[in-house]
PDB file of N, CA and C in Angstrom:
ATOM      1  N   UNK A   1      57.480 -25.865   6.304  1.00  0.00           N
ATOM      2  CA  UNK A   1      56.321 -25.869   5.459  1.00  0.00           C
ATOM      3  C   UNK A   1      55.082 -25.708   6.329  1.00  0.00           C
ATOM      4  N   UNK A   2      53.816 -24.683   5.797  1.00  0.00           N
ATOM      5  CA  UNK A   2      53.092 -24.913   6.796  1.00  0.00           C
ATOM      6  C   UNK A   2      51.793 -25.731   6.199  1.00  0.00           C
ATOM      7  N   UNK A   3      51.355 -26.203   6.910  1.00  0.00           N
ATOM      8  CA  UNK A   3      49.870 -26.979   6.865  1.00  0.00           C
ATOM      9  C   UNK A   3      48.713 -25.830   6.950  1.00  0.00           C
ATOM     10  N   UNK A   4      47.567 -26.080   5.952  1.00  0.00           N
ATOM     11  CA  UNK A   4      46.324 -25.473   6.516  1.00  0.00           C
ATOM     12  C   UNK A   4      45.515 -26.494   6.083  1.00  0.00           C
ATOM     13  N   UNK A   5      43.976 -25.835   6.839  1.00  0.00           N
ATOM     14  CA  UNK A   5      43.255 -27.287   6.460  1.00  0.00           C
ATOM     15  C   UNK A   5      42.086 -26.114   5.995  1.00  0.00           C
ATOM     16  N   UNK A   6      41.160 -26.577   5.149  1.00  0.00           N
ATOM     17  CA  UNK A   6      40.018 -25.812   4.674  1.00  0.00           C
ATOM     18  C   UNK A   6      39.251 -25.684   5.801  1.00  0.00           C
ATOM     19  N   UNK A   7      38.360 -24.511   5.812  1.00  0.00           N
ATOM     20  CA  UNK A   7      37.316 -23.840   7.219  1.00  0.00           C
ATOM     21  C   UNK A   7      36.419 -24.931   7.282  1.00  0.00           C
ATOM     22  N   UNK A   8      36.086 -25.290   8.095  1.00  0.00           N
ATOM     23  CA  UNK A   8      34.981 -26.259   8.337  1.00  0.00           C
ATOM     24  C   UNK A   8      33.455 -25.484   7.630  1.00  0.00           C
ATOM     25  N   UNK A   9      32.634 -25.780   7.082  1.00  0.00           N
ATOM     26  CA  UNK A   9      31.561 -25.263   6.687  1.00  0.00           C
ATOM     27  C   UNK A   9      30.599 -24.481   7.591  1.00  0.00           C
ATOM     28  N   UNK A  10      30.217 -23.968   7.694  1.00  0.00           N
ATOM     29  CA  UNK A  10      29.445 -23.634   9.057  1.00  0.00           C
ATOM     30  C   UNK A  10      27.667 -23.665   8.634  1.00  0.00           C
ATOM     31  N   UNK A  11      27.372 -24.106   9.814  1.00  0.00           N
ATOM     32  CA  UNK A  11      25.724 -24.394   9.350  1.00  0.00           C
ATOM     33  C   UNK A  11      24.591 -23.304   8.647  1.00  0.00           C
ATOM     34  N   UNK A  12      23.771 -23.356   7.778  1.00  0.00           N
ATOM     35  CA  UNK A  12      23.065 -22.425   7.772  1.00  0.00           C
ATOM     36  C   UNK A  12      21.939 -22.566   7.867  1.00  0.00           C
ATOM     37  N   UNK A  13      21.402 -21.741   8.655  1.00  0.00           N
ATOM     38  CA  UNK A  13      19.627 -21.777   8.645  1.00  0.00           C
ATOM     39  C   UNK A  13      19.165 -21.827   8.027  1.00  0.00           C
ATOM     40  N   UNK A  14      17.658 -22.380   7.610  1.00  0.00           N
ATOM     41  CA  UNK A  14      17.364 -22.484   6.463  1.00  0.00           C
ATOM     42  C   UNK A  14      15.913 -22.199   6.730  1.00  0.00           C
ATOM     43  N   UNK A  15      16.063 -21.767   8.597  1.00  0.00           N
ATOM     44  CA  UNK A  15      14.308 -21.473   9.312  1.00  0.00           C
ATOM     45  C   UNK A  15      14.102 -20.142   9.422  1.00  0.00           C
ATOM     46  N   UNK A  16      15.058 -19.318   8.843  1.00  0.00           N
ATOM     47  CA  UNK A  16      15.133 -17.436   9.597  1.00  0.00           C
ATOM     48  C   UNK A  16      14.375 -17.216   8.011  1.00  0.00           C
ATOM     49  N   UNK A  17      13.618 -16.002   8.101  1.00  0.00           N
ATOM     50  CA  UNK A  17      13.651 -15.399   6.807  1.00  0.00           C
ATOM     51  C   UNK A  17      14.658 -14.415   6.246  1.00  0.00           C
ATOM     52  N   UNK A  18      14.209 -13.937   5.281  1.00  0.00           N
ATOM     53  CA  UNK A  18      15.056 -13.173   4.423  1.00  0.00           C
ATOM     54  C   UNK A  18      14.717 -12.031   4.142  1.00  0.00           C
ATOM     55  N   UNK A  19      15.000 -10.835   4.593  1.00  0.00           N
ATOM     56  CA  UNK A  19      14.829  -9.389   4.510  1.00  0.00           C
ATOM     57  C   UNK A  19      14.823  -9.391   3.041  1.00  0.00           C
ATOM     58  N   UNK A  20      14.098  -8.601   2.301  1.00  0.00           N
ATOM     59  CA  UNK A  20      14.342  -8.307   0.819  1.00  0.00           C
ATOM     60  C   UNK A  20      14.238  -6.798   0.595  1.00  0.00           C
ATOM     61  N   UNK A  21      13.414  -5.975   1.650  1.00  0.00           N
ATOM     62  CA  UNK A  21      13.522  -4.643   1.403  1.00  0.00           C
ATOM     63  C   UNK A  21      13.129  -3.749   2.886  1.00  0.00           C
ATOM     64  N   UNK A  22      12.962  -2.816   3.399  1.00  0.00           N
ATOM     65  CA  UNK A  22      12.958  -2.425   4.543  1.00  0.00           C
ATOM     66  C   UNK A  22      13.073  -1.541   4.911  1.00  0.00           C
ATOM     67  N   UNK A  23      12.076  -0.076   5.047  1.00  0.00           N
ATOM     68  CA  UNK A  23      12.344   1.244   4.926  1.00  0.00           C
ATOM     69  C   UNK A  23      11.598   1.914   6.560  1.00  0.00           C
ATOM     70  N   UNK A  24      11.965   2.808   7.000  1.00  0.00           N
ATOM     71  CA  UNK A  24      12.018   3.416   8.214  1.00  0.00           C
ATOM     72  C   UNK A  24      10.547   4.740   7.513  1.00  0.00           C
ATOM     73  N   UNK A  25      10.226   4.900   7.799  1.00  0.00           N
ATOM     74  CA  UNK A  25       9.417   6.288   7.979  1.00  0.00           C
ATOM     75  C   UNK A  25       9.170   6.502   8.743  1.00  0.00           C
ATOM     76  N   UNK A  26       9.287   8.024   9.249  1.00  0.00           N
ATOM     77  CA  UNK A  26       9.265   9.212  10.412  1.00  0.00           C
ATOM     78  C   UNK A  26       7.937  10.111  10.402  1.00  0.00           C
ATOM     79  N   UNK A  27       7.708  10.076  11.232  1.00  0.00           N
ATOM     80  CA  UNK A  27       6.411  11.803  11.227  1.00  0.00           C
ATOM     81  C   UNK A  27       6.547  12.393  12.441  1.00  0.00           C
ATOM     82  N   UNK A  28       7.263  13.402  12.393  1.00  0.00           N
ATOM     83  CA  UNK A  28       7.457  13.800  13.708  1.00  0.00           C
ATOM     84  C   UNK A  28       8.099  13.038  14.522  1.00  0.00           C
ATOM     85  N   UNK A  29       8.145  12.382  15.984  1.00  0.00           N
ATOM     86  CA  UNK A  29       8.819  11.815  16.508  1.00  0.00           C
ATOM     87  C   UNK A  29       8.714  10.725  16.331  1.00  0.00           C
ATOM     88  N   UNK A  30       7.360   9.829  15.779  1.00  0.00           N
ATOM     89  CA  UNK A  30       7.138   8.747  15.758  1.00  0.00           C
ATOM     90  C   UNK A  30       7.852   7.842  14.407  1.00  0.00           C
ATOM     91  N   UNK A  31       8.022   6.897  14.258  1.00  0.00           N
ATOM     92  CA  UNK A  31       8.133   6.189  13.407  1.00  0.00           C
ATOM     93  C   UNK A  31       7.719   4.951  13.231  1.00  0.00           C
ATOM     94  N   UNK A  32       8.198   4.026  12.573  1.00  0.00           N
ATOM     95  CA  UNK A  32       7.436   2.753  11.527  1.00  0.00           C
ATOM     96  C   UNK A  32       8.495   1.951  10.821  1.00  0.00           C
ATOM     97  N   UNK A  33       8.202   0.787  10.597  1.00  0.00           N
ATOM     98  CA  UNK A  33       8.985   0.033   9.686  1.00  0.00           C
ATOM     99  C   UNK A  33       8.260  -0.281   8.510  1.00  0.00           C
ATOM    100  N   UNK A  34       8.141  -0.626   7.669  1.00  0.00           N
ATOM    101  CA  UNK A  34       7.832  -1.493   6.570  1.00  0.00           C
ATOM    102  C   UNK A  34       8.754  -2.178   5.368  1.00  0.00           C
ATOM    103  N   UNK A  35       8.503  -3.325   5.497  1.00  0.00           N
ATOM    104  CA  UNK A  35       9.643  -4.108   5.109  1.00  0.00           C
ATOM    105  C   UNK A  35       8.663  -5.838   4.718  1.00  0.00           C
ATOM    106  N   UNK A  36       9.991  -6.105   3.287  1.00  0.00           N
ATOM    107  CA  UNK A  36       8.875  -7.087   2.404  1.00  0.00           C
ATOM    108  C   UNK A  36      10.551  -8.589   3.231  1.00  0.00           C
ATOM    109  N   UNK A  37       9.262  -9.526   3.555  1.00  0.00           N
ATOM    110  CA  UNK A  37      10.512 -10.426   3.874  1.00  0.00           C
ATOM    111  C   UNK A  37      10.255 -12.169   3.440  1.00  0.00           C
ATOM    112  N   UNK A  38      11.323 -12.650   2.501  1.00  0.00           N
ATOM    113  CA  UNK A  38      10.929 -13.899   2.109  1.00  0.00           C
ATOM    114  C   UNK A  38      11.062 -15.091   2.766  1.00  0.00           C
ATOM    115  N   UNK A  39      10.106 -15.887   2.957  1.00  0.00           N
ATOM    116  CA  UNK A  39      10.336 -17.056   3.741  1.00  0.00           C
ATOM    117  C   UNK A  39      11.446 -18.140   3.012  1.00  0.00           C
ATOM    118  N   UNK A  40      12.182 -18.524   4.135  1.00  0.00           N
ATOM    119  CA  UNK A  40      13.220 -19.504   4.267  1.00  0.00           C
ATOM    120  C   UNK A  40      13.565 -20.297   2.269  1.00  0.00           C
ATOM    121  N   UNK A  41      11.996 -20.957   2.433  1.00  0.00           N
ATOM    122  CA  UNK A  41      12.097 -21.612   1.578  1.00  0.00           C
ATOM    123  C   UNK A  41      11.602 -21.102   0.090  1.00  0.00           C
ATOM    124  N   UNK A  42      11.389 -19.866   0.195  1.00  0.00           N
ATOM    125  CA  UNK A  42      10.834 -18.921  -0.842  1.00  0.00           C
ATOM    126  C   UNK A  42       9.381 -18.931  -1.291  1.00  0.00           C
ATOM    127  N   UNK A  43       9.057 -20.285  -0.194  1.00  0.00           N
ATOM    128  CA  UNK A  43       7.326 -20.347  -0.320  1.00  0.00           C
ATOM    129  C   UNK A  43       6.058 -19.421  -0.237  1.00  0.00           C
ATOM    130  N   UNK A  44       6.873 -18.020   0.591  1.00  0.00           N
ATOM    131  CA  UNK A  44       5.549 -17.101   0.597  1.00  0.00           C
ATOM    132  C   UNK A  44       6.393 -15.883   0.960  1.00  0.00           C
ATOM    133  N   UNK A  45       6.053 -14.732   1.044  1.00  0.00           N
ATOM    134  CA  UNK A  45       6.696 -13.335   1.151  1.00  0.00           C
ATOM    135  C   UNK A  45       5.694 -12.552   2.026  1.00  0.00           C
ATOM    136  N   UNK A  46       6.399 -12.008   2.880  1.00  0.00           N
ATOM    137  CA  UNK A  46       5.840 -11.515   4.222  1.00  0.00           C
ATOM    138  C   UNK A  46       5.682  -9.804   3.850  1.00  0.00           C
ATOM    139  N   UNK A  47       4.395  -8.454   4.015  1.00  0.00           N
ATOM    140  CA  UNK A  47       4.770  -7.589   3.936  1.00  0.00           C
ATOM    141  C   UNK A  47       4.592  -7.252   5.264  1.00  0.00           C
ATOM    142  N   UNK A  48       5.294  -6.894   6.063  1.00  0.00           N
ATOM    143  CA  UNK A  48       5.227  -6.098   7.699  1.00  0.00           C
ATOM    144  C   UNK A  48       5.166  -5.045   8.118  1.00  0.00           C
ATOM    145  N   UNK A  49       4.170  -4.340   8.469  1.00  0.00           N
ATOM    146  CA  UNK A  49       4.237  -2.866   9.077  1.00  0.00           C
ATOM    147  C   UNK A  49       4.175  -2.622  11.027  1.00  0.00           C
ATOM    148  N   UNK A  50       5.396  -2.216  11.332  1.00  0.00           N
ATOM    149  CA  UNK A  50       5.605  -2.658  12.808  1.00  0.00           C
ATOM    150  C   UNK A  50       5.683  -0.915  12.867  1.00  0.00           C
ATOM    151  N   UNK A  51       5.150  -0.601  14.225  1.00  0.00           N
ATOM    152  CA  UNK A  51       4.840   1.044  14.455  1.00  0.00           C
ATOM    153  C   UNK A  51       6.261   0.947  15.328  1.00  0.00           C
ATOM    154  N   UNK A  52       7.370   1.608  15.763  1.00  0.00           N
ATOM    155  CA  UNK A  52       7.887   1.539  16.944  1.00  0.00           C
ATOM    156  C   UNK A  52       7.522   2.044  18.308  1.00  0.00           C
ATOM    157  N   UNK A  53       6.616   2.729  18.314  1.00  0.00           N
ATOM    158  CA  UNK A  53       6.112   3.181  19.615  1.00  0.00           C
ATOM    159  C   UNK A  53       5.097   1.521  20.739  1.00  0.00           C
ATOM    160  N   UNK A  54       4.843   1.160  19.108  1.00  0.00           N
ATOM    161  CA  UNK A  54       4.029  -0.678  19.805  1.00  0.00           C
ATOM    162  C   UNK A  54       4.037  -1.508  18.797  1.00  0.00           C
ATOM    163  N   UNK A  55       5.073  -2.190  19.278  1.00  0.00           N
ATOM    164  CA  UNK A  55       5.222  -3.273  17.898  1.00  0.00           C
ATOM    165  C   UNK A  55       4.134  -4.255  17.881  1.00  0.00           C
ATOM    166  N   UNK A  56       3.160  -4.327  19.139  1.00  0.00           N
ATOM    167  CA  UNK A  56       2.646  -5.309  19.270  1.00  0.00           C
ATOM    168  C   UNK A  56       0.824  -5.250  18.193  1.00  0.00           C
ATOM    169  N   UNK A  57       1.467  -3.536  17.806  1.00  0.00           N
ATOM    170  CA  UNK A  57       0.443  -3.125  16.396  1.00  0.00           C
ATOM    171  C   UNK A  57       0.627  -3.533  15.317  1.00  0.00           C
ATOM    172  N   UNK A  58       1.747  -4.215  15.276  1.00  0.00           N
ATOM    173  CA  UNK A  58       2.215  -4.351  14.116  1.00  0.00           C
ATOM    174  C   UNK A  58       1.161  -5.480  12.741  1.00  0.00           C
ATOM    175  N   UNK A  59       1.590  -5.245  11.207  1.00  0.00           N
ATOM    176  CA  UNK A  59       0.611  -6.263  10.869  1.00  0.00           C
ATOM    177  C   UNK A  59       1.178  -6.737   9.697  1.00  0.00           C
ATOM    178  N   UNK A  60       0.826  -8.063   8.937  1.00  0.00           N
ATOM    179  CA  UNK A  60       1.520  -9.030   8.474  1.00  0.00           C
ATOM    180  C   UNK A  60       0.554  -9.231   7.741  1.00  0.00           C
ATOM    181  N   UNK A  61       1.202  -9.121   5.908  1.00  0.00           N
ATOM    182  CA  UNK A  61       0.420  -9.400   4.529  1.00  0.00           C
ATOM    183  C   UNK A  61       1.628 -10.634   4.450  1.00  0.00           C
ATOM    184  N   UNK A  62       0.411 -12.141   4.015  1.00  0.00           N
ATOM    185  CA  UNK A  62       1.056 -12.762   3.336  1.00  0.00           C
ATOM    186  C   UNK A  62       0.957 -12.693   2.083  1.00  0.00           C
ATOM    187  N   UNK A  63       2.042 -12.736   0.826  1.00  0.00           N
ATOM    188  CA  UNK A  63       1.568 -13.508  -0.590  1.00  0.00           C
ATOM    189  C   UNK A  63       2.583 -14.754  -1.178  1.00  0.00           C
ATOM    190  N   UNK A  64       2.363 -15.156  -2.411  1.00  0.00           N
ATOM    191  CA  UNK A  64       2.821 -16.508  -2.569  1.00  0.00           C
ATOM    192  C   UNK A  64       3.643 -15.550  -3.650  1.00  0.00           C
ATOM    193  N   UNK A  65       3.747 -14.805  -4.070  1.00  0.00           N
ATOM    194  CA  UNK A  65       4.864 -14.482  -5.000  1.00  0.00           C
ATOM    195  C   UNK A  65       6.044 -13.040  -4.906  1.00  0.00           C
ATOM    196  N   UNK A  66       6.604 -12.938  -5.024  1.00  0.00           N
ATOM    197  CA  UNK A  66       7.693 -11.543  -4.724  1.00  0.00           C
ATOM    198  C   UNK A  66       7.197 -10.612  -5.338  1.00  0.00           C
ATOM    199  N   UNK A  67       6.544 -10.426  -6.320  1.00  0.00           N
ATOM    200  CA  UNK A  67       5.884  -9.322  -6.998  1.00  0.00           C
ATOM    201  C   UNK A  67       5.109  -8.117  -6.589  1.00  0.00           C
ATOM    202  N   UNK A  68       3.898  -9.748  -5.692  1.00  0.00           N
ATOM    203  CA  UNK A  68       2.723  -9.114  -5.704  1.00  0.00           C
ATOM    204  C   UNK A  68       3.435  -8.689  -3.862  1.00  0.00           C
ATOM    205  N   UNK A  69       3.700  -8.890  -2.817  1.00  0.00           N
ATOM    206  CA  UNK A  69       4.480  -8.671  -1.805  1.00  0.00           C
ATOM    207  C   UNK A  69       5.080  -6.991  -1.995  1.00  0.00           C
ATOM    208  N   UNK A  70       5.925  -6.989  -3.154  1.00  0.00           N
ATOM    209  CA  UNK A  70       6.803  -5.490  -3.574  1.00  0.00           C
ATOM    210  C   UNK A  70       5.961  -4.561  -4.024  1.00  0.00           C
ATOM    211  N   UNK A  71       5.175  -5.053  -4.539  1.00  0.00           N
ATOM    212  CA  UNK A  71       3.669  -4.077  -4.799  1.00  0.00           C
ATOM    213  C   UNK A  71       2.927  -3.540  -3.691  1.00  0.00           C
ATOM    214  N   UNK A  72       2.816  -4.470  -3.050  1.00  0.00           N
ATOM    215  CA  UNK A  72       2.053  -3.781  -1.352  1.00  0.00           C
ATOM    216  C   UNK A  72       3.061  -2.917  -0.937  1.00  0.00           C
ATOM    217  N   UNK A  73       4.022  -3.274  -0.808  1.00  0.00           N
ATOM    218  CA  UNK A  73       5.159  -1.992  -0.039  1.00  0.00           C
ATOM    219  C   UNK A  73       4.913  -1.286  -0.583  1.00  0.00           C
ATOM    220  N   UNK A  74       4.669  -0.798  -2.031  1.00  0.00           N
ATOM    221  CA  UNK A  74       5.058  -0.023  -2.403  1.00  0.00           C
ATOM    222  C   UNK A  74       3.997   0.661  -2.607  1.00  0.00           C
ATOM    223  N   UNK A  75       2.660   0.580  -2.629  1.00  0.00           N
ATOM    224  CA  UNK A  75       0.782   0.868  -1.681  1.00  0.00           C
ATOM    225  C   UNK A  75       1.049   1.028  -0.913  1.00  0.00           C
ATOM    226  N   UNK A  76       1.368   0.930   0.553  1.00  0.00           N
ATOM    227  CA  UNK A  76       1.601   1.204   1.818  1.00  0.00           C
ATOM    228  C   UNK A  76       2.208   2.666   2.097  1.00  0.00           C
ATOM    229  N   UNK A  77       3.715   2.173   1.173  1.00  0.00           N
ATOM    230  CA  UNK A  77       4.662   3.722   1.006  1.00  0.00           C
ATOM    231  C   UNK A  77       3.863   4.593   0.758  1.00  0.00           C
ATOM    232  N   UNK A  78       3.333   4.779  -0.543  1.00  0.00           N
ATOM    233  CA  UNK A  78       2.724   5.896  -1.397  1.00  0.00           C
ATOM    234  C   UNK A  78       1.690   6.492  -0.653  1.00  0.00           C
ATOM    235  N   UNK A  79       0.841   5.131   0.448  1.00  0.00           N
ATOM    236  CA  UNK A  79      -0.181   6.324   1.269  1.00  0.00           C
ATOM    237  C   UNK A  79       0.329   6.524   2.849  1.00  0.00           C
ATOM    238  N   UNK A  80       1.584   6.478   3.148  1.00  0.00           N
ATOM    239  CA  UNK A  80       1.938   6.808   3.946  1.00  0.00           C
ATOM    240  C   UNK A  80       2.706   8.045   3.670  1.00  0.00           C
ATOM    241  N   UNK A  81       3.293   8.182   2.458  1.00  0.00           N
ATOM    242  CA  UNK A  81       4.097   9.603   2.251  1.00  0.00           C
ATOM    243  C   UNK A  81       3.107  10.854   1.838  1.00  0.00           C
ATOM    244  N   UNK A  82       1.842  10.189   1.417  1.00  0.00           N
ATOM    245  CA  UNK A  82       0.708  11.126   0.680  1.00  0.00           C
ATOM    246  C   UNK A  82       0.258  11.782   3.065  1.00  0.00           C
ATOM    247  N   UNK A  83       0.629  10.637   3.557  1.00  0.00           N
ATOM    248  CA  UNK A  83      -0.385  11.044   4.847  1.00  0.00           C
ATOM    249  C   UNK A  83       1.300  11.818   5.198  1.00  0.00           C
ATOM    250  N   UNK A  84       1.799  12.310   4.836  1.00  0.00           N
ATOM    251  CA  UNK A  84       3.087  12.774   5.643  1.00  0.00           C
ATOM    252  C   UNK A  84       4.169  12.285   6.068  1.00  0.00           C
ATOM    253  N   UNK A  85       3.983  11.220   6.382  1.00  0.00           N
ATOM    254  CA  UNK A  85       5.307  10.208   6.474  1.00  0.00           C
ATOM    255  C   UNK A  85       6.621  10.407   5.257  1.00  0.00           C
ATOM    256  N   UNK A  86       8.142  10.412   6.204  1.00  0.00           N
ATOM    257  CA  UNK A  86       9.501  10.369   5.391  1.00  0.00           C
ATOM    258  C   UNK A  86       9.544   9.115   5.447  1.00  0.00           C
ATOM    259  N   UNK A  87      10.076   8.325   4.475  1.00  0.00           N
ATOM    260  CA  UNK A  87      10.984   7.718   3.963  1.00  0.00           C
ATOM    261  C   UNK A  87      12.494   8.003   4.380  1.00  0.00           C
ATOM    262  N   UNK A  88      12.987   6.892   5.339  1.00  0.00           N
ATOM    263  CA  UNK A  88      14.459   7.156   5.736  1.00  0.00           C
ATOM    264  C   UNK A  88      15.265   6.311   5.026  1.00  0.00           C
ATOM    265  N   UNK A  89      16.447   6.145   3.829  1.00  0.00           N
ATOM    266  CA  UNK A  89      16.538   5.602   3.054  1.00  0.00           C
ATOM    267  C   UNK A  89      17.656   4.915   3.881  1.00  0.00           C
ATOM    268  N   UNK A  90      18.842   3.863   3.891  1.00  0.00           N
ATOM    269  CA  UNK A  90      19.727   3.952   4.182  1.00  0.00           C
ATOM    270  C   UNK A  90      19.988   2.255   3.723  1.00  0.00           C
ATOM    271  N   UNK A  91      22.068   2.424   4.270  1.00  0.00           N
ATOM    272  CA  UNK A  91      21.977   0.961   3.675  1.00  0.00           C
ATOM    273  C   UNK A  91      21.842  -0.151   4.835  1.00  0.00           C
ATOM    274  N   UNK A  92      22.140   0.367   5.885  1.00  0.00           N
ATOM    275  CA  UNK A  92      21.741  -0.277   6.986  1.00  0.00           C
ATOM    276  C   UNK A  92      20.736   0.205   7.610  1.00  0.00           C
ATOM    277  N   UNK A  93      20.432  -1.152   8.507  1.00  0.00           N
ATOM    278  CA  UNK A  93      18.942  -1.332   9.047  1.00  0.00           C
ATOM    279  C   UNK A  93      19.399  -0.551  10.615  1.00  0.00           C
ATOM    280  N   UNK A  94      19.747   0.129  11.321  1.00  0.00           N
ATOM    281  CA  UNK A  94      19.897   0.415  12.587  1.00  0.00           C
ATOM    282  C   UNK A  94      18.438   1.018  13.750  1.00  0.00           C
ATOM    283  N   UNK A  95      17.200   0.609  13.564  1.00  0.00           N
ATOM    284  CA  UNK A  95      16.036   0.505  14.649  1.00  0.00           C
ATOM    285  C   UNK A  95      16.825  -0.298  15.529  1.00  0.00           C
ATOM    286  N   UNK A  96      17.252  -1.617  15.157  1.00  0.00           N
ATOM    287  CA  UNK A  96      16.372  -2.512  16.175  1.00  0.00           C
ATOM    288  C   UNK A  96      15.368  -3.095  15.865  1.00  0.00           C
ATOM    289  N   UNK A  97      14.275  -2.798  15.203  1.00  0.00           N
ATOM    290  CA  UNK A  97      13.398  -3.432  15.077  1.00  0.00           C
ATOM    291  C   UNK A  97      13.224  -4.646  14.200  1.00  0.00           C
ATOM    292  N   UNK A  98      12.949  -5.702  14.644  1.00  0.00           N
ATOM    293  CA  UNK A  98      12.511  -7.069  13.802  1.00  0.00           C
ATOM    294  C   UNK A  98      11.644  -7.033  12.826  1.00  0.00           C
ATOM    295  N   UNK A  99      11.684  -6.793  12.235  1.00  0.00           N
ATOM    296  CA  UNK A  99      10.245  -6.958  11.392  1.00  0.00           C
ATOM    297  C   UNK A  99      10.201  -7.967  10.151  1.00  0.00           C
TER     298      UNK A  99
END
């Protein structure tokens, strides 16, 4: 007969945020992130625009609700594709980049 024992639980963070959306755009060689990300405790929603050539450009909208957060992405997008910028759609995130 064999024995098993249930998986031990494993811890979860509860300090990382939470990616909720996250799109790549290209212009030429350069590219960009922008990506909406919710804090831990769902207390505020991060919108991030990180350049990859210098992340250290990068810049950070807070808001207190998911709405108004998905709305800026989606202002950001619209005048970044109006300035030329692609939209790289995909289901994985493969930059590298944190944002």
């Amino acid at each position: 007969m064999m024995h098993t024992t249930p998986n031990a639980a494993r811890p979860v963070s509860n300090d990382e945020p939470t990616c909720m959306l996250r799109w790549v755009f290209q212009r030429g060689a350069v590219a960009l992130t922008c990506a909406v990300e919710a804090a831990a405790d769902r207390s505020s929603y991060e919108v991030c625009v990180f350049p990859h050539w210098n992340v250290s450009l990068g810049t950070v909208e807070r808001f207190a609700a998911p709405g108004s957060a998905l709305q800026r992405h989606a202002e950001i997008a619209l005048r970044l594709r109006e300035s030329g910028w692609v939209a790289q759609y995909s289901a994985t995130h493969e930059s590298g980049i944190a944002a």
